[in-house]
Protein backbone atom coordinates (compact mmCIF):
# COMPACT_ATOMS: atom_id res chain seq x y z
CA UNK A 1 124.81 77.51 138.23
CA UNK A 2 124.30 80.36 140.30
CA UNK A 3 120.85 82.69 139.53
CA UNK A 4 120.00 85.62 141.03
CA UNK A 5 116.55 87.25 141.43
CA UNK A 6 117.14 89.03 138.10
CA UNK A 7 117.60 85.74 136.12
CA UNK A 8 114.01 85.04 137.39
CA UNK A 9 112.36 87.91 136.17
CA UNK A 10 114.01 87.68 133.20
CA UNK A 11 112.72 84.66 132.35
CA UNK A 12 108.97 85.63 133.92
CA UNK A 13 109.80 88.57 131.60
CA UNK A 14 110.44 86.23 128.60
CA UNK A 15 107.63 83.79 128.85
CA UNK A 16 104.98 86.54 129.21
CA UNK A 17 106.35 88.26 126.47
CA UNK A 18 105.99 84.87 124.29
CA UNK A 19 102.65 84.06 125.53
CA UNK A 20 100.98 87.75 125.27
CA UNK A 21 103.09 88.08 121.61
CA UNK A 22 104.79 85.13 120.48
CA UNK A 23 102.77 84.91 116.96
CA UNK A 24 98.89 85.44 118.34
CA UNK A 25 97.25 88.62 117.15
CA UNK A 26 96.51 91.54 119.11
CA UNK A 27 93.58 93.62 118.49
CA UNK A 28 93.72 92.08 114.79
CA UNK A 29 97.86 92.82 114.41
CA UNK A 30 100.76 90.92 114.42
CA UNK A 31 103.64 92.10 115.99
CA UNK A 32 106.12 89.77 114.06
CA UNK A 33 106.30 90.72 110.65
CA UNK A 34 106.99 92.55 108.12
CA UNK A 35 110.34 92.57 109.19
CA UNK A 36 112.22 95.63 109.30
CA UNK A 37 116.03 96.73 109.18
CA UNK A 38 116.36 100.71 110.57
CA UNK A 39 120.50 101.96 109.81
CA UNK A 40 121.26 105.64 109.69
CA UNK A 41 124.25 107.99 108.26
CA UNK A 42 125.01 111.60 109.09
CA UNK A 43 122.25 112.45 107.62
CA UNK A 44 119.48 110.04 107.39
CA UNK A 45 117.41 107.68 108.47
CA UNK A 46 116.95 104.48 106.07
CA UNK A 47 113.86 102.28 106.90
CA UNK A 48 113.94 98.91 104.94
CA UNK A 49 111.01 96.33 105.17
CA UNK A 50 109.87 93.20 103.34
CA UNK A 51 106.42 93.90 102.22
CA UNK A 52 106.42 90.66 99.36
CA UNK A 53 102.79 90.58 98.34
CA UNK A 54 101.81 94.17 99.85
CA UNK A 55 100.08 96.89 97.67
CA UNK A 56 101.20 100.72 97.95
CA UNK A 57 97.24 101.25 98.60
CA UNK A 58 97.05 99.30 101.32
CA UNK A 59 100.05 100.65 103.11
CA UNK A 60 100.29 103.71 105.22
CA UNK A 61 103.00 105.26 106.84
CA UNK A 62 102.94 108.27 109.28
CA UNK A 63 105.26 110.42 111.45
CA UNK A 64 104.18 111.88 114.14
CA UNK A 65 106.24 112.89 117.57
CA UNK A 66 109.58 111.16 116.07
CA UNK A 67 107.85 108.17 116.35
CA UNK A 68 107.27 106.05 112.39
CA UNK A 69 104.53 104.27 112.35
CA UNK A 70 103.54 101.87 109.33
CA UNK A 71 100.20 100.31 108.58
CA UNK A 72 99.09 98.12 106.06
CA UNK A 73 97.54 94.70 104.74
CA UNK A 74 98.49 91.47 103.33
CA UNK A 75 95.55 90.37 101.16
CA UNK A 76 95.46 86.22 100.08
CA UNK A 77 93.18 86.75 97.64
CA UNK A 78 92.27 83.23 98.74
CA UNK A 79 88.92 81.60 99.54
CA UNK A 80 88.05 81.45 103.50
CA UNK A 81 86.60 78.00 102.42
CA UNK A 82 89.98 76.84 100.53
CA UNK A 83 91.72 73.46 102.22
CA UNK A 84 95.18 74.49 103.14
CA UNK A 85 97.65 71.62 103.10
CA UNK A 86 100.36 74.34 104.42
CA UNK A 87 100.35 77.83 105.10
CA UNK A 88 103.22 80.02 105.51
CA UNK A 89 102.92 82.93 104.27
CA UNK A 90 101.49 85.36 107.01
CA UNK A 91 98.46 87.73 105.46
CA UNK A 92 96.16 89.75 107.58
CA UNK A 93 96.79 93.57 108.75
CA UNK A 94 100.18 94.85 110.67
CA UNK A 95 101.52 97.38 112.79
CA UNK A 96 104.85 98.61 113.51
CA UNK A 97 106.12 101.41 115.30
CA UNK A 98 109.20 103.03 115.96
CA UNK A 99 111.03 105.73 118.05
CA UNK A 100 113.58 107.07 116.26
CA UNK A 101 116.61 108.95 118.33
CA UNK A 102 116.70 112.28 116.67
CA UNK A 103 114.24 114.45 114.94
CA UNK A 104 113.42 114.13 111.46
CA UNK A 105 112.33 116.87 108.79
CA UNK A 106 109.17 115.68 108.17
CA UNK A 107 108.93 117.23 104.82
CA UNK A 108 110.99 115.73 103.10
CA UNK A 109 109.97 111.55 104.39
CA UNK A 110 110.31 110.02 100.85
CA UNK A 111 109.01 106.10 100.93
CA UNK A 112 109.30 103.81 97.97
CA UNK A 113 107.66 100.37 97.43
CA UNK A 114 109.28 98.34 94.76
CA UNK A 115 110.08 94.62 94.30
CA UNK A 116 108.22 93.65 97.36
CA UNK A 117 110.83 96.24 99.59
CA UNK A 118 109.37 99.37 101.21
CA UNK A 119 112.32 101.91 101.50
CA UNK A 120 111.49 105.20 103.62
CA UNK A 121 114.35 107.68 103.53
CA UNK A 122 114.09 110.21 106.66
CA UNK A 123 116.09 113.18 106.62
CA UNK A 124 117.40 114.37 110.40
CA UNK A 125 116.43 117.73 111.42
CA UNK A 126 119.67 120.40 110.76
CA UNK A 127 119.73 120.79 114.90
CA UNK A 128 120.27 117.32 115.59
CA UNK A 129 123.59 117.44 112.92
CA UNK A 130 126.93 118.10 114.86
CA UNK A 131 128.45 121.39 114.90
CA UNK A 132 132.19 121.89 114.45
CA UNK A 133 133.15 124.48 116.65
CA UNK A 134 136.21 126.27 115.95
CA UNK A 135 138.75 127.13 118.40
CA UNK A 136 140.19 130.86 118.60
């Protein structure tokens, strides 16, 4: 198999990212969860995450600069002393961020948390809609 010097730094790329990310926390975040699925329409933004076991009150979401950012906490409830015999389910705080490619009216960000789903509906600014332009 033929590699080039790309191939390397792809995989120096790789591993670095895995060691510096892969599942350790930084500055007391994970990087790998909730997990989040971003679509848009004409007219929207939709922002869907899994947030099983997340309150609304410890959740925050902001906007600022067309960049989303949400914050929260996954509280256990569960004794720092307790004898785990497996444990899956990730708990602790989180951080994700996202640049989204147009603008967004920022007044009118709705977010819903239901069923252990966070929905955030973000409506794109009227100047970053298309414009038919007629022809004469």
């Amino acid at each position: 198999m033929y590699a080039t010097i790309f191939d390397d730094l792809y995989r120096l790329n790789h591993e670095m990212n895995k060691f510096l990310y892969g599942g350790k926390k930084e500055r007391g975040y994970t990087t790998t969860w909730p997990e989040v699925n971003i679509y848009d329409n004409e007219n929207e933004y939709i922002v869907v995450s899994s947030m099983p076991g997340v309150k609304k009150e410890d959740l925050n979401i902001t906007m600022k600069d067309n960049s989303l950012k949400i914050t929260g906490e996954r509280k256990t409830g569960v004794s720092e002393n307790a004898n785990y015999h497996l444990k899956e389910r990730k708990e602790g705080k989180f951080e994700r961020n996202f640049l989204l490619n147009d603008k967004v009216d920022a007044q009118t960000i709705s977010a819903e948390l239901k069923n252990g789903l966070l929905m955030i509906k973000l409506q794109k600014a009227a100047e970053t809609k298309p414009v038919t332009i007629t022809i004469n």
